[in-house]
Protein backbone atom coordinates (compact mmCIF):
# COMPACT_ATOMS: atom_id res chain seq x y z
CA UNK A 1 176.95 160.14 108.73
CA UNK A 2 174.21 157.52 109.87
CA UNK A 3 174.15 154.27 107.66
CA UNK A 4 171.48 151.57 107.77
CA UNK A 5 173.90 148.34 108.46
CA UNK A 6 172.53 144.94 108.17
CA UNK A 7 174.33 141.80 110.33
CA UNK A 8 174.57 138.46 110.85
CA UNK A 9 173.75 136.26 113.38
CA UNK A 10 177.02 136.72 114.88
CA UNK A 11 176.65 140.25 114.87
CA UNK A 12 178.78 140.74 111.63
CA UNK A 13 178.81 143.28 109.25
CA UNK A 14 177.12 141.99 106.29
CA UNK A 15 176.52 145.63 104.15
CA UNK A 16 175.64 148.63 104.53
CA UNK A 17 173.72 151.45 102.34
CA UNK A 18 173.40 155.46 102.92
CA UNK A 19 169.71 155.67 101.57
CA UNK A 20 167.63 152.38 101.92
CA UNK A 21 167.01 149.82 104.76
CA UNK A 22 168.67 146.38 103.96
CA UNK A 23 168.34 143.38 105.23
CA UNK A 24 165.69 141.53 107.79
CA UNK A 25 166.13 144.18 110.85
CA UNK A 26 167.76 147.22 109.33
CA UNK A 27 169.21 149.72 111.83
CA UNK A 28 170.81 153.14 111.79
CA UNK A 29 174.87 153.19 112.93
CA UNK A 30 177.58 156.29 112.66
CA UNK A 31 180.62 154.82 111.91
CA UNK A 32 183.44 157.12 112.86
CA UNK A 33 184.70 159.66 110.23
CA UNK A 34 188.30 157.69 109.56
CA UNK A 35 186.51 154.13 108.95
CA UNK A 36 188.06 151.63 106.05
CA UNK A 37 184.69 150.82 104.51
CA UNK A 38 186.93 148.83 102.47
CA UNK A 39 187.57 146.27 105.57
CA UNK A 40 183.69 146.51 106.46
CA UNK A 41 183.82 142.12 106.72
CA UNK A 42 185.87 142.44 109.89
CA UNK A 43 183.79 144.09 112.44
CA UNK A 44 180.63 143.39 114.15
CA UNK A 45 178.57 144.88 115.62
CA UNK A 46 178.23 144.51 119.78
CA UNK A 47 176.10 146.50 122.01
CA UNK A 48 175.96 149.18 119.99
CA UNK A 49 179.39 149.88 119.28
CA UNK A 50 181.82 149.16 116.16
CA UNK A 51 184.19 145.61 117.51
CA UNK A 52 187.14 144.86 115.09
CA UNK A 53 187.07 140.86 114.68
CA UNK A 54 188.82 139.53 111.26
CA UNK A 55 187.76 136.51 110.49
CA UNK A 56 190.46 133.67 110.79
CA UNK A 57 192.90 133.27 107.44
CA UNK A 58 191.13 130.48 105.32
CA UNK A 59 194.03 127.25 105.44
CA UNK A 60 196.05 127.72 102.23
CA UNK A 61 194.92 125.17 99.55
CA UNK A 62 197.41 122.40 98.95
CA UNK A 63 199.69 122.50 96.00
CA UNK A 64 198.63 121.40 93.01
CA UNK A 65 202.36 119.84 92.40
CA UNK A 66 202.35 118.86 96.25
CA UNK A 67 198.90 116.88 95.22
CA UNK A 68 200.18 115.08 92.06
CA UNK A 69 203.10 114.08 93.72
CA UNK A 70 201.20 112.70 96.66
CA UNK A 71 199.49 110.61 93.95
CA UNK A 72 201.94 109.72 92.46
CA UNK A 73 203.82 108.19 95.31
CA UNK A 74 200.06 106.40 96.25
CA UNK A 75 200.08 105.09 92.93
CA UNK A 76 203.63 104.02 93.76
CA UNK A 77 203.04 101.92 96.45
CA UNK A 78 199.83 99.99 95.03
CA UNK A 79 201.86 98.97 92.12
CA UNK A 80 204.41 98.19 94.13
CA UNK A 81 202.05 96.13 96.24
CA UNK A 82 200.38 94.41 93.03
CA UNK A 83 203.87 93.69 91.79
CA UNK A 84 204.73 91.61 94.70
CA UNK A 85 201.64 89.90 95.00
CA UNK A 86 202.02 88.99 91.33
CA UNK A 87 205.36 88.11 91.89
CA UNK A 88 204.34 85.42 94.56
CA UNK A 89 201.85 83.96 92.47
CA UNK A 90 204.04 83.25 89.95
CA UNK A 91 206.59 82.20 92.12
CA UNK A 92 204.03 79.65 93.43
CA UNK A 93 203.11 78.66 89.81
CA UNK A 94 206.83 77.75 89.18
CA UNK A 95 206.88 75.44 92.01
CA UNK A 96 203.87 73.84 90.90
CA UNK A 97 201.84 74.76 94.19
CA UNK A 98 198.91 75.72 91.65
């Protein structure tokens, strides 16, 4: 059965619909009898015939434990770094230096 499919730029399959044009430049495509109209997103279309191309897997979000305890150890380290600069001024008040 015919289908007017609508793409992307890139030639990928952006929807499709048994009864109405869609999109800027409609056309008219068979897709074979066993397709998974459930995977539609992964194929484009090239030269007229039906190209399998699954997009990449998105990067997995961090963490949100891995995140606070990256904070954490950032928060860490300026304290630690205000401590010791406090430390030294005091140090230098104590020997009178200011």
């Amino acid at each position: 059965m015919g289908y007017y499919v609508s793409v992307d730029e890139n030639g990928r399959i952006s929807g499709i619909s048994a009864n109405t044009p869609i999109g800027k430049e409609p056309m008219m495509f068979d897709f074979p009898k066993d397709f998974g109209f459930d995977r539609l997103h992964e194929y484009v279309l090239s030269k007229g015939k039906l190209v399998h191309d699954p997009l990449p897997e998105p990067d997995p979000e961090p963490d949100r434990v891995d995140q606070l305890e990256t904070r954490v150890e950032e928060l860490e380290q300026e304290n630690t770094a205000t401590m010791v600069a406090l430390v030294e001024v005091y140090e230098m008040m104590l020997a009178g230096g200011m």
